[in-house]
N, C-alpha and C. Protein backbone atom coordinates (compact mmCIF):
# COMPACT_ATOMS: atom_id res chain seq x y z
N UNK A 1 99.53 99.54 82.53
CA UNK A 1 99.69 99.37 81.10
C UNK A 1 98.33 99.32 80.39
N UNK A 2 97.64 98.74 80.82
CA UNK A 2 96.05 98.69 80.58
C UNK A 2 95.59 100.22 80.44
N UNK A 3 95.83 100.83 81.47
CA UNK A 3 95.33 102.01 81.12
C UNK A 3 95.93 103.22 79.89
N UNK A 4 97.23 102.55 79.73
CA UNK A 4 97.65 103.13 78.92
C UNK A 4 97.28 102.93 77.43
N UNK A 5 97.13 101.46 77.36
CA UNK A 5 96.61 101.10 75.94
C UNK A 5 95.13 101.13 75.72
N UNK A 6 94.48 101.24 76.22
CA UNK A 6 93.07 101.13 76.15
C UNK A 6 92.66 102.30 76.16
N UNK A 7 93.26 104.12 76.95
CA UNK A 7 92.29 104.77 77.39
C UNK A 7 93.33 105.90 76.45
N UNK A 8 92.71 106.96 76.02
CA UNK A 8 93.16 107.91 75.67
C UNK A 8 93.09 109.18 76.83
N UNK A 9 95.10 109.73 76.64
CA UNK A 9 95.07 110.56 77.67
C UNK A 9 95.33 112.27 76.83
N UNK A 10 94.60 112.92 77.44
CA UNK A 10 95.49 114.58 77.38
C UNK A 10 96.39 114.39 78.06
N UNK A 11 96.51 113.96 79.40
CA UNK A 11 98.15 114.11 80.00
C UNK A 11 98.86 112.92 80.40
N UNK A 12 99.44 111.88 80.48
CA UNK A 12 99.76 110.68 80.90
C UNK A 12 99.83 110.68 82.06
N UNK A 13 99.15 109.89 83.26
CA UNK A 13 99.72 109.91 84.56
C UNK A 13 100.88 109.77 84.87
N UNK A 14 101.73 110.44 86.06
CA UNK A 14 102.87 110.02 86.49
C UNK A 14 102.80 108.59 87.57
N UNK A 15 101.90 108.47 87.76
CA UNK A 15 101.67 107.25 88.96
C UNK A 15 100.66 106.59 89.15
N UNK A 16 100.03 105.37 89.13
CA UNK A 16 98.59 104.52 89.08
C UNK A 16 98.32 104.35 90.34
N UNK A 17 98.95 104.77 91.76
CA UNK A 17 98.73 104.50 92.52
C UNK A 17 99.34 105.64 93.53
N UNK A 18 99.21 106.16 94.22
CA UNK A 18 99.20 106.98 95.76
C UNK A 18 98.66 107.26 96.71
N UNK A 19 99.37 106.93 97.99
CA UNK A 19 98.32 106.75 99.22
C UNK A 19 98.06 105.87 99.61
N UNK A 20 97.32 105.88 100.54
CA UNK A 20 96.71 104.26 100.93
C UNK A 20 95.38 104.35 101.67
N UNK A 21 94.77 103.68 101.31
CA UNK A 21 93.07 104.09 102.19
C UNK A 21 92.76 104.36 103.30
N UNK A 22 93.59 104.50 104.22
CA UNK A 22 93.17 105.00 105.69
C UNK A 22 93.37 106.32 105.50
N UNK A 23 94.60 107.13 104.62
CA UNK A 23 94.63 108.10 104.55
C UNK A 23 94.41 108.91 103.31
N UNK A 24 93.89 108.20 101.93
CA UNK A 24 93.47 108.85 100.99
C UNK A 24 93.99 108.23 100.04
N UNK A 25 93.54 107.92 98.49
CA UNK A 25 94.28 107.59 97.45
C UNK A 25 93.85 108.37 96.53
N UNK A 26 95.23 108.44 95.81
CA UNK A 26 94.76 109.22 94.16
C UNK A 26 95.47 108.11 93.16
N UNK A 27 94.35 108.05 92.48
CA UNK A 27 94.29 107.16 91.20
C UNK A 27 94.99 107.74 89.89
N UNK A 28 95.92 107.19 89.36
CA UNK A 28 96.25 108.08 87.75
C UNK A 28 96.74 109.14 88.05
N UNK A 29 97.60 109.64 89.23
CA UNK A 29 97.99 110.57 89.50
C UNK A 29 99.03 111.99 88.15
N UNK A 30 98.44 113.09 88.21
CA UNK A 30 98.93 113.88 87.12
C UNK A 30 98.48 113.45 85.94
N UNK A 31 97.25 112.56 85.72
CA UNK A 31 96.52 111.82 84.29
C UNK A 31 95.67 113.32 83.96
N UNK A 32 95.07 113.30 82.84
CA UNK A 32 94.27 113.88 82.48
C UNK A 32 93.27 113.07 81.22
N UNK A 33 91.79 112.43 81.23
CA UNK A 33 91.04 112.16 80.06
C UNK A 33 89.79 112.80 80.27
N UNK A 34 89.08 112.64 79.15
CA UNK A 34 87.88 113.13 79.23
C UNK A 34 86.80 111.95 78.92
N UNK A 35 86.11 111.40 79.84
CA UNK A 35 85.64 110.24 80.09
C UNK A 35 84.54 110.24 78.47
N UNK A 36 84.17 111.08 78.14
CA UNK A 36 83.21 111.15 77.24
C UNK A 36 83.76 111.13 75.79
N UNK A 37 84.77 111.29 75.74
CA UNK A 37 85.90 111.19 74.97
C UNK A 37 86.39 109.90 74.69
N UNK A 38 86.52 109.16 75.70
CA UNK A 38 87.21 107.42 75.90
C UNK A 38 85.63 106.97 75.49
N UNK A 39 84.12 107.53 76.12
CA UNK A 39 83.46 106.07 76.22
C UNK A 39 82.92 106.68 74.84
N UNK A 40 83.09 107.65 74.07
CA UNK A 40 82.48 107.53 72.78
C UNK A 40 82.92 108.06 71.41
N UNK A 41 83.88 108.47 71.79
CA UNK A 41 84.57 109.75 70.54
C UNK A 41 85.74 108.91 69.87
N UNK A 42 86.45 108.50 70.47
CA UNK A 42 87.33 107.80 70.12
C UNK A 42 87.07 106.46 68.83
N UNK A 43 85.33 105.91 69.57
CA UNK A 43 85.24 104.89 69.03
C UNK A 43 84.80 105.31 67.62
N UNK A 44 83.88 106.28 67.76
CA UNK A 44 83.57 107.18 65.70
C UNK A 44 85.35 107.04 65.38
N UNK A 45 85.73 107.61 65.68
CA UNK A 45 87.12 107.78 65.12
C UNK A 45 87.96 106.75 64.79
N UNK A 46 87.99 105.51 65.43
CA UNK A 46 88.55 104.51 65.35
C UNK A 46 87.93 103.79 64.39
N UNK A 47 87.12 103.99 63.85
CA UNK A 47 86.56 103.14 62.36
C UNK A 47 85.31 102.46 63.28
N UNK A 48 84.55 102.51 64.19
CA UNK A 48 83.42 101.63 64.52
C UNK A 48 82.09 102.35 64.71
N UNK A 49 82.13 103.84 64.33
CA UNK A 49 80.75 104.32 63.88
C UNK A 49 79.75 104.20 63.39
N UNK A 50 79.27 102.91 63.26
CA UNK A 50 77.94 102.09 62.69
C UNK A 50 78.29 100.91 63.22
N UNK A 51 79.46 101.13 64.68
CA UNK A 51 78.56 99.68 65.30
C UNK A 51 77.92 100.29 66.59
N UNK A 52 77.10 99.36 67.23
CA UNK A 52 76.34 99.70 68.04
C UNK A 52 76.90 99.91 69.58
N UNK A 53 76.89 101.39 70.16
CA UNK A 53 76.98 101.59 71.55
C UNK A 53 76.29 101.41 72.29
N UNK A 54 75.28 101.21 72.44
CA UNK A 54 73.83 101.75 73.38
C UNK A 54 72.80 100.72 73.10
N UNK A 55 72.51 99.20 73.81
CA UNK A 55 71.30 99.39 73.65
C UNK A 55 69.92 99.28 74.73
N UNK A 56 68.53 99.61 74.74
CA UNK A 56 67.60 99.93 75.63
C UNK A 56 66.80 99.44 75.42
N UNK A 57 66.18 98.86 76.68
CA UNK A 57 64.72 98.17 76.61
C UNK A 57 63.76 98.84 77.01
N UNK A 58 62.47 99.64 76.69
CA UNK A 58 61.49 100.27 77.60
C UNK A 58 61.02 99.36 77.96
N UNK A 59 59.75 99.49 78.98
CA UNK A 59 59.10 98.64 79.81
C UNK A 59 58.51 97.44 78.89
N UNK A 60 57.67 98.11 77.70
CA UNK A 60 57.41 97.34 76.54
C UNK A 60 58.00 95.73 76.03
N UNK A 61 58.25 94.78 75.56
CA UNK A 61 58.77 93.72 74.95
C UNK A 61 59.50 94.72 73.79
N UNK A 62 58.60 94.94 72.89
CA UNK A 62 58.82 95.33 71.64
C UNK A 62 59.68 96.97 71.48
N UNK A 63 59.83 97.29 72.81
CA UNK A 63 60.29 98.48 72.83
C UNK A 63 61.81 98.74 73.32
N UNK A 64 62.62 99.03 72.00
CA UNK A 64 64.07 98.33 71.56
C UNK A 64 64.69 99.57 70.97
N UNK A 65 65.64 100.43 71.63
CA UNK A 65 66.44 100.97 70.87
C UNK A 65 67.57 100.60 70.49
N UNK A 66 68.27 100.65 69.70
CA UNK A 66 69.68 99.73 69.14
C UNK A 66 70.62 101.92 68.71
N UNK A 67 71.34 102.12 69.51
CA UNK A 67 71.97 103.45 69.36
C UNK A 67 73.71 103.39 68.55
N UNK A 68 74.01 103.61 67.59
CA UNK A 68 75.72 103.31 66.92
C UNK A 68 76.16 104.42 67.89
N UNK A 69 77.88 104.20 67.70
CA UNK A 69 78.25 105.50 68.63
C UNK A 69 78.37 106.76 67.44
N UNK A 70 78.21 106.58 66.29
CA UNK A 70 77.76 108.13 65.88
C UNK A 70 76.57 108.63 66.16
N UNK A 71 75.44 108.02 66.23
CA UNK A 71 74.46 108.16 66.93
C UNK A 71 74.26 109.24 68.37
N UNK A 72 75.03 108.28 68.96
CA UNK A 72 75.47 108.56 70.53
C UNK A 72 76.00 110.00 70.51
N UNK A 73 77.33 110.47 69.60
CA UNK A 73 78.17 111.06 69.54
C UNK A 73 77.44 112.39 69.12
N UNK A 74 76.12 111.79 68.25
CA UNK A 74 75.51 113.54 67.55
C UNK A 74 74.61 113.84 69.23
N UNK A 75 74.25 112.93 69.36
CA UNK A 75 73.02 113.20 70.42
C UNK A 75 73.60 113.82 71.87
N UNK A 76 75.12 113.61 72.12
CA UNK A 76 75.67 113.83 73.63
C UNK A 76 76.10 115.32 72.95
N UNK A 77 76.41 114.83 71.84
CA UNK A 77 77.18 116.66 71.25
C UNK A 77 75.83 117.66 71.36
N UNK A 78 74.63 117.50 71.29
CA UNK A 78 73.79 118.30 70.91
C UNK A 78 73.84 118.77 72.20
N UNK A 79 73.06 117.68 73.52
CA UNK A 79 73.09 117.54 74.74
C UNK A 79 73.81 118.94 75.27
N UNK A 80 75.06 118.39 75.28
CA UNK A 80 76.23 119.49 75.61
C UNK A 80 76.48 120.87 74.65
N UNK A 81 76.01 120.97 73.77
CA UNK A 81 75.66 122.11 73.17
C UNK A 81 74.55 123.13 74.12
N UNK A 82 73.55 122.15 74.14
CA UNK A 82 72.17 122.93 74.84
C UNK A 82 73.47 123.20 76.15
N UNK A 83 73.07 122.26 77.11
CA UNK A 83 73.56 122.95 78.65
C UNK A 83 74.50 123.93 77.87
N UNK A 84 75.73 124.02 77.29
CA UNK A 84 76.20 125.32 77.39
C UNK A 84 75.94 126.43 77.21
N UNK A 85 75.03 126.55 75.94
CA UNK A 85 73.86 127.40 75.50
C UNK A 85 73.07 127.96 77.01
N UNK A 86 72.55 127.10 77.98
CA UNK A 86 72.09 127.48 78.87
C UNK A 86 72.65 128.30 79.97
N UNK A 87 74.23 128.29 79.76
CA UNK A 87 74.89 128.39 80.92
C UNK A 87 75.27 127.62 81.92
N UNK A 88 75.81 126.46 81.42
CA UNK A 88 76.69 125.17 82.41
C UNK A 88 78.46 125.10 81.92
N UNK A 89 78.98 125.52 82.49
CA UNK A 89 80.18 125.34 82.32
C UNK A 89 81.04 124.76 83.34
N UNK A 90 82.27 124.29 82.96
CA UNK A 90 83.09 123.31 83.56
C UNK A 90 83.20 124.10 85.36
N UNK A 91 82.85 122.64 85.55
CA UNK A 91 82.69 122.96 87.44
C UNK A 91 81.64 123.06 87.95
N UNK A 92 80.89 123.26 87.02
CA UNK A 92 78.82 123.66 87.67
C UNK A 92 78.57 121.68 88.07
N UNK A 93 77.82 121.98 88.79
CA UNK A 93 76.89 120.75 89.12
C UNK A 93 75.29 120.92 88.48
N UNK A 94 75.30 119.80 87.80
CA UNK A 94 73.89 119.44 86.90
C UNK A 94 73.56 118.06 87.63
N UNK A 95 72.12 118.85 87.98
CA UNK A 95 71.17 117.46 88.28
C UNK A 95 70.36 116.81 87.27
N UNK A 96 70.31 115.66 87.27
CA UNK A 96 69.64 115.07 86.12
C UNK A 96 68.45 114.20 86.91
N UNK A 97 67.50 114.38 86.64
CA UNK A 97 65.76 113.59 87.32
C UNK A 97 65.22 113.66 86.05
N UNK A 98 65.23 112.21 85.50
CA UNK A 98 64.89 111.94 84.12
C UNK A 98 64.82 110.92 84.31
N UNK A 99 63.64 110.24 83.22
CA UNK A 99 63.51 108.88 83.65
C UNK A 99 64.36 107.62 82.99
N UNK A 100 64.32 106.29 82.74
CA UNK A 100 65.74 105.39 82.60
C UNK A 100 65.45 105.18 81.08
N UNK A 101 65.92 106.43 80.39
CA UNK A 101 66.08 106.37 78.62
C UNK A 101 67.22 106.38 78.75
N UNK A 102 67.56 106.26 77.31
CA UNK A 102 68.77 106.67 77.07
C UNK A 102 69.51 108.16 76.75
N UNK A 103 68.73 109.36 76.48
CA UNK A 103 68.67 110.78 77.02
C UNK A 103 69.62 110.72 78.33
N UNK A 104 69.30 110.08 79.45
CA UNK A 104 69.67 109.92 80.70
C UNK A 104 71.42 109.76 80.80
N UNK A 105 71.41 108.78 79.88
CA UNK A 105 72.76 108.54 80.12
C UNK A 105 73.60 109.67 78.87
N UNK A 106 73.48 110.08 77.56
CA UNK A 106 73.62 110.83 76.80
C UNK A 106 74.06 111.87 77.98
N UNK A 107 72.93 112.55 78.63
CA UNK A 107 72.94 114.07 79.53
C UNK A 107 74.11 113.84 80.34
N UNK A 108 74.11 112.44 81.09
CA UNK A 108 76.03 112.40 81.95
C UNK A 108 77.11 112.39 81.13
N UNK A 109 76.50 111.54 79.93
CA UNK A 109 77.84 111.79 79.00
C UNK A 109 78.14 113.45 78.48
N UNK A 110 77.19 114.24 78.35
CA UNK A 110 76.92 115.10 78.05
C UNK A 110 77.98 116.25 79.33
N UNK A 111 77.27 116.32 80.62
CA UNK A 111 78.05 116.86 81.27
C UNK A 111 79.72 116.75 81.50
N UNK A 112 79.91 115.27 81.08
CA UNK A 112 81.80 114.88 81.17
C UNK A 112 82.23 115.41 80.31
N UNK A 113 81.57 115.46 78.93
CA UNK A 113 82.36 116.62 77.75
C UNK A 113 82.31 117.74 77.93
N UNK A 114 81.83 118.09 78.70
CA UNK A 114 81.83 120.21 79.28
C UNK A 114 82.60 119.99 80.65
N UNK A 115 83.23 118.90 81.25
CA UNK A 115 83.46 119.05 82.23
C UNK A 115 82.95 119.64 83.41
N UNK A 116 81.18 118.95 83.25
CA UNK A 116 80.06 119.56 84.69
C UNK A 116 79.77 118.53 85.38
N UNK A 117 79.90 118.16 86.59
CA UNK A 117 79.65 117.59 87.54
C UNK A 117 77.88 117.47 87.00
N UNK A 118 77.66 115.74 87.51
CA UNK A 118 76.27 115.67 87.23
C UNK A 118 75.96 114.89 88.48
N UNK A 119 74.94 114.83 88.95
CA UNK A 119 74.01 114.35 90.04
C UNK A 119 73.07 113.79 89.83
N UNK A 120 72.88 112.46 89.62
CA UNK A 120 71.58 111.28 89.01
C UNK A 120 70.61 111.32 89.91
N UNK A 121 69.72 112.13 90.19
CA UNK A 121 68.33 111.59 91.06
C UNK A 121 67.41 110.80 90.47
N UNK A 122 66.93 109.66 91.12
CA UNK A 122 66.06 109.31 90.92
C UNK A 122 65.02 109.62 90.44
N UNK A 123 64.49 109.13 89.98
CA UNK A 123 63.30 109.81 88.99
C UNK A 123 61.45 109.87 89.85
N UNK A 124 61.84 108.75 91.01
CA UNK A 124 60.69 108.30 91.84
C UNK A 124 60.43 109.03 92.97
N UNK A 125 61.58 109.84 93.09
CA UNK A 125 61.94 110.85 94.77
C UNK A 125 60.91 112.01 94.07
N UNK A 126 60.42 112.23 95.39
CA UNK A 126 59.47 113.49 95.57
C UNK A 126 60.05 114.58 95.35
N UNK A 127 59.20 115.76 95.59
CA UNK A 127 59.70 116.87 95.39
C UNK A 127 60.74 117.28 96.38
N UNK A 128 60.48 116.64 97.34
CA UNK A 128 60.72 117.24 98.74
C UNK A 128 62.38 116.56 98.46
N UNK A 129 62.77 115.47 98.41
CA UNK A 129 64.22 114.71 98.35
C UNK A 129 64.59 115.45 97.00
N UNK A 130 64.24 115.67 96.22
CA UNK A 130 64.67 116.17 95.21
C UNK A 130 65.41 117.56 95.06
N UNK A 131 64.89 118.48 96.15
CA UNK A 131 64.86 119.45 96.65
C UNK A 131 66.48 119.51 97.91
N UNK A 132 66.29 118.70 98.46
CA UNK A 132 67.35 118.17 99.39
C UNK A 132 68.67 117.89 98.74
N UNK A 133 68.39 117.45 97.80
CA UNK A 133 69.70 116.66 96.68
C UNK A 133 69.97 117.54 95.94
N UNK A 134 69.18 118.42 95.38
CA UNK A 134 70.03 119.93 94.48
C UNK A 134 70.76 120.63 95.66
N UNK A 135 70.33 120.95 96.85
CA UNK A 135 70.54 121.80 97.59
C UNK A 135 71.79 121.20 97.93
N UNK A 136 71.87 119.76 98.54
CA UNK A 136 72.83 119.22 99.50
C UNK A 136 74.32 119.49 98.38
N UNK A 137 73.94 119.34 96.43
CA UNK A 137 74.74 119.10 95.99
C UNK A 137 75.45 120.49 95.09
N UNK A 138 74.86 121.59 96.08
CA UNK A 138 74.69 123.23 95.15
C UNK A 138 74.65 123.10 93.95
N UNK A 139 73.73 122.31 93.18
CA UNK A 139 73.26 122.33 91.95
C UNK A 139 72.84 123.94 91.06
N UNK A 140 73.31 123.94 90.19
CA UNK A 140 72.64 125.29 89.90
C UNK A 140 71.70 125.34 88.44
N UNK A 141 71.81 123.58 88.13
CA UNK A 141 71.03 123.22 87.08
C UNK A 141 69.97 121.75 87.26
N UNK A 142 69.01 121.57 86.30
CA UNK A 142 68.15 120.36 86.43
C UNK A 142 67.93 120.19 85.10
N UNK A 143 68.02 118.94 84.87
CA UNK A 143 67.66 118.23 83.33
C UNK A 143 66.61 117.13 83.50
N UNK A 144 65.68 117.71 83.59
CA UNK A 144 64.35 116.78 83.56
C UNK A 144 63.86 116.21 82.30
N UNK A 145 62.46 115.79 82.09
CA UNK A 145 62.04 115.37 81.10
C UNK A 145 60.27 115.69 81.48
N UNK A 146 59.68 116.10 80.47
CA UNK A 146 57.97 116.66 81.29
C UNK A 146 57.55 115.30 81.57
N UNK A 147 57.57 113.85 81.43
CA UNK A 147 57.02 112.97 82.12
C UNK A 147 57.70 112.08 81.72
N UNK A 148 57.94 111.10 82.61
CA UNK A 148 58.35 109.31 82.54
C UNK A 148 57.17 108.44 83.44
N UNK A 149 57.41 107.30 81.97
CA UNK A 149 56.19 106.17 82.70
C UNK A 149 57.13 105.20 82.81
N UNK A 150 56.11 104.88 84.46
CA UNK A 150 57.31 103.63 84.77
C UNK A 150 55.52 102.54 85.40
N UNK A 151 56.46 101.50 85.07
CA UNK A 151 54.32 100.36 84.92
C UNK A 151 53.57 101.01 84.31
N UNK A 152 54.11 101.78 83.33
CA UNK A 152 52.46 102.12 82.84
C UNK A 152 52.14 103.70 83.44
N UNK A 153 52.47 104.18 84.67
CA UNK A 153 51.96 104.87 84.91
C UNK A 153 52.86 106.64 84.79
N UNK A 154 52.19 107.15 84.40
CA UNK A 154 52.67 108.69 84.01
C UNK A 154 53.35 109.40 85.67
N UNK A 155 54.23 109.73 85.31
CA UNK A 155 55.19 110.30 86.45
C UNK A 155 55.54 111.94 86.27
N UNK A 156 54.72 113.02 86.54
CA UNK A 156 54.87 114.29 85.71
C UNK A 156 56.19 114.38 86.63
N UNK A 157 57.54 114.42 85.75
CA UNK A 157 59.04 114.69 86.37
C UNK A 157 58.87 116.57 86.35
N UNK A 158 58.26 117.01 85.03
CA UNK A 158 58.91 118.90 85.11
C UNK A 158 58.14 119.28 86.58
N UNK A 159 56.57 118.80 86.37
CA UNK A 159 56.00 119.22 87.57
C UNK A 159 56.13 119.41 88.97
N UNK A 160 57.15 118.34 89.34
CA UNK A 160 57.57 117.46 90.58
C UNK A 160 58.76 118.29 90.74
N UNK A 161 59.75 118.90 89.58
CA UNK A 161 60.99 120.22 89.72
C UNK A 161 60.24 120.96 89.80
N UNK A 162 59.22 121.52 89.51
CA UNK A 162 59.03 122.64 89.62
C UNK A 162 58.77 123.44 91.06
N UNK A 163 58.03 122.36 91.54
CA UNK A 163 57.44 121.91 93.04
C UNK A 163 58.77 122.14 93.78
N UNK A 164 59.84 121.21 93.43
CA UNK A 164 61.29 121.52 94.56
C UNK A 164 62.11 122.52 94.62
N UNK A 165 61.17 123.65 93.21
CA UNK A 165 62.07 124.89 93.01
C UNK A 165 61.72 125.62 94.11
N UNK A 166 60.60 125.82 94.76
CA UNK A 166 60.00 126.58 96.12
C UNK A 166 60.54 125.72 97.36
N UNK A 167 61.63 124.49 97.50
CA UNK A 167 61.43 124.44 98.69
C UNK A 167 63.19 123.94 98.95
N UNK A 168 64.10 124.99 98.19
CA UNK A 168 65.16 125.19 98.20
C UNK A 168 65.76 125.32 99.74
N UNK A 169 66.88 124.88 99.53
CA UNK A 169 67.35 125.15 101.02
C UNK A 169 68.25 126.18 100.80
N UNK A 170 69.36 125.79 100.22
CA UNK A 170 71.15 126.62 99.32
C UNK A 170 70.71 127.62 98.30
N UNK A 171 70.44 127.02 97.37
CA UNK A 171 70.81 128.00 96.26
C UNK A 171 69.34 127.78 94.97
N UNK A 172 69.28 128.56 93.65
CA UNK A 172 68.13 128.76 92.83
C UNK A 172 68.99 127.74 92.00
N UNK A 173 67.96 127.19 91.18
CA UNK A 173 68.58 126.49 90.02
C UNK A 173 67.84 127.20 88.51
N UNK A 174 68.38 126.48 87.43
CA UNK A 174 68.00 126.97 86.26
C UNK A 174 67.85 125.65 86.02
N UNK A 175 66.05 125.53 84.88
CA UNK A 175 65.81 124.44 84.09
C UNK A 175 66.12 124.51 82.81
């Protein structure tokens, strides 16, 4: 019932439960939502578009973003504009190696409204794991950022993709 009142569906599940864990479960069975949809679209729409979704601390004290979900809603829409523009469409896997902004989370929200599988790497993994994790996950995209500082110190992220674009195992990606 919870899920029913709280979450907006395209299709209503026929069942909250099937299976059993030794041999597999499906959750919400025959459901259909669009997660990006429930965690932000709904809420512009519902009258709470100037209250606040998002907020972020950089490493800083003083460094404070406060994000509304219209905010959210222009910035994941743009997000998902670009990847499609690029060529990501529903079913692609997008890697994201970006550092802990809020961009970061926008870009997953971003991929659930195009319906693209996203893959969070770490932002601290080398070229070499980075390289491993597109491959392991046939990524055919990367959403970096040209640098994140973490203590202070500059982390060149495009440089560090660029580096794992030569040491592919599977498949080429597009930045």
């Amino acid at each position: 019932q919870q899920a029913l009142d709280f979450l907006d569906w395209d299709q209503e599940f026929e069942n909250v439960l099937e299976g059993d864990f030794s041999s597999g479960v499906s959750w919400f069975a025959g459901g259909k939502l669009n997660v990006c949809y429930n965690a932000v679209d709904r809420h512009v729409y519902n009258g709470k578009a100037d209250q606040t979704a998002m907020i972020w601390e950089g490493d800083e004290p003083d460094d404070i973003r406060r994000i509304t979900y219209r905010e959210l809603l222009q910035s994941v829409s743009r997000i998902a504009n670009a990847l499609l523009s690029q060529g990501v469409r529903k079913g692609d896997v997008v890697t994201i190696y970006m550092p802990m902004i809020p961009e970061l989370a926008m870009t997953m929200l971003a991929c659930a409204r195009i319906g693209a599988v996203h893959s969070v790497v770490f932002a601290g993994f080398s070229s070499e794991a980075l390289a491993q994790r597109i491959s392991a996950a046939s990524s055919k995209f990367v959403v970096t950022a040209d640098v994140g500082v973490r203590a202070k110190k500059e982390i060149p992220l495009k440089n560090i993709v660029n580096e794992a674009r030569t040491k592919f195992v599977v498949c080429p990606c597009y930045l």
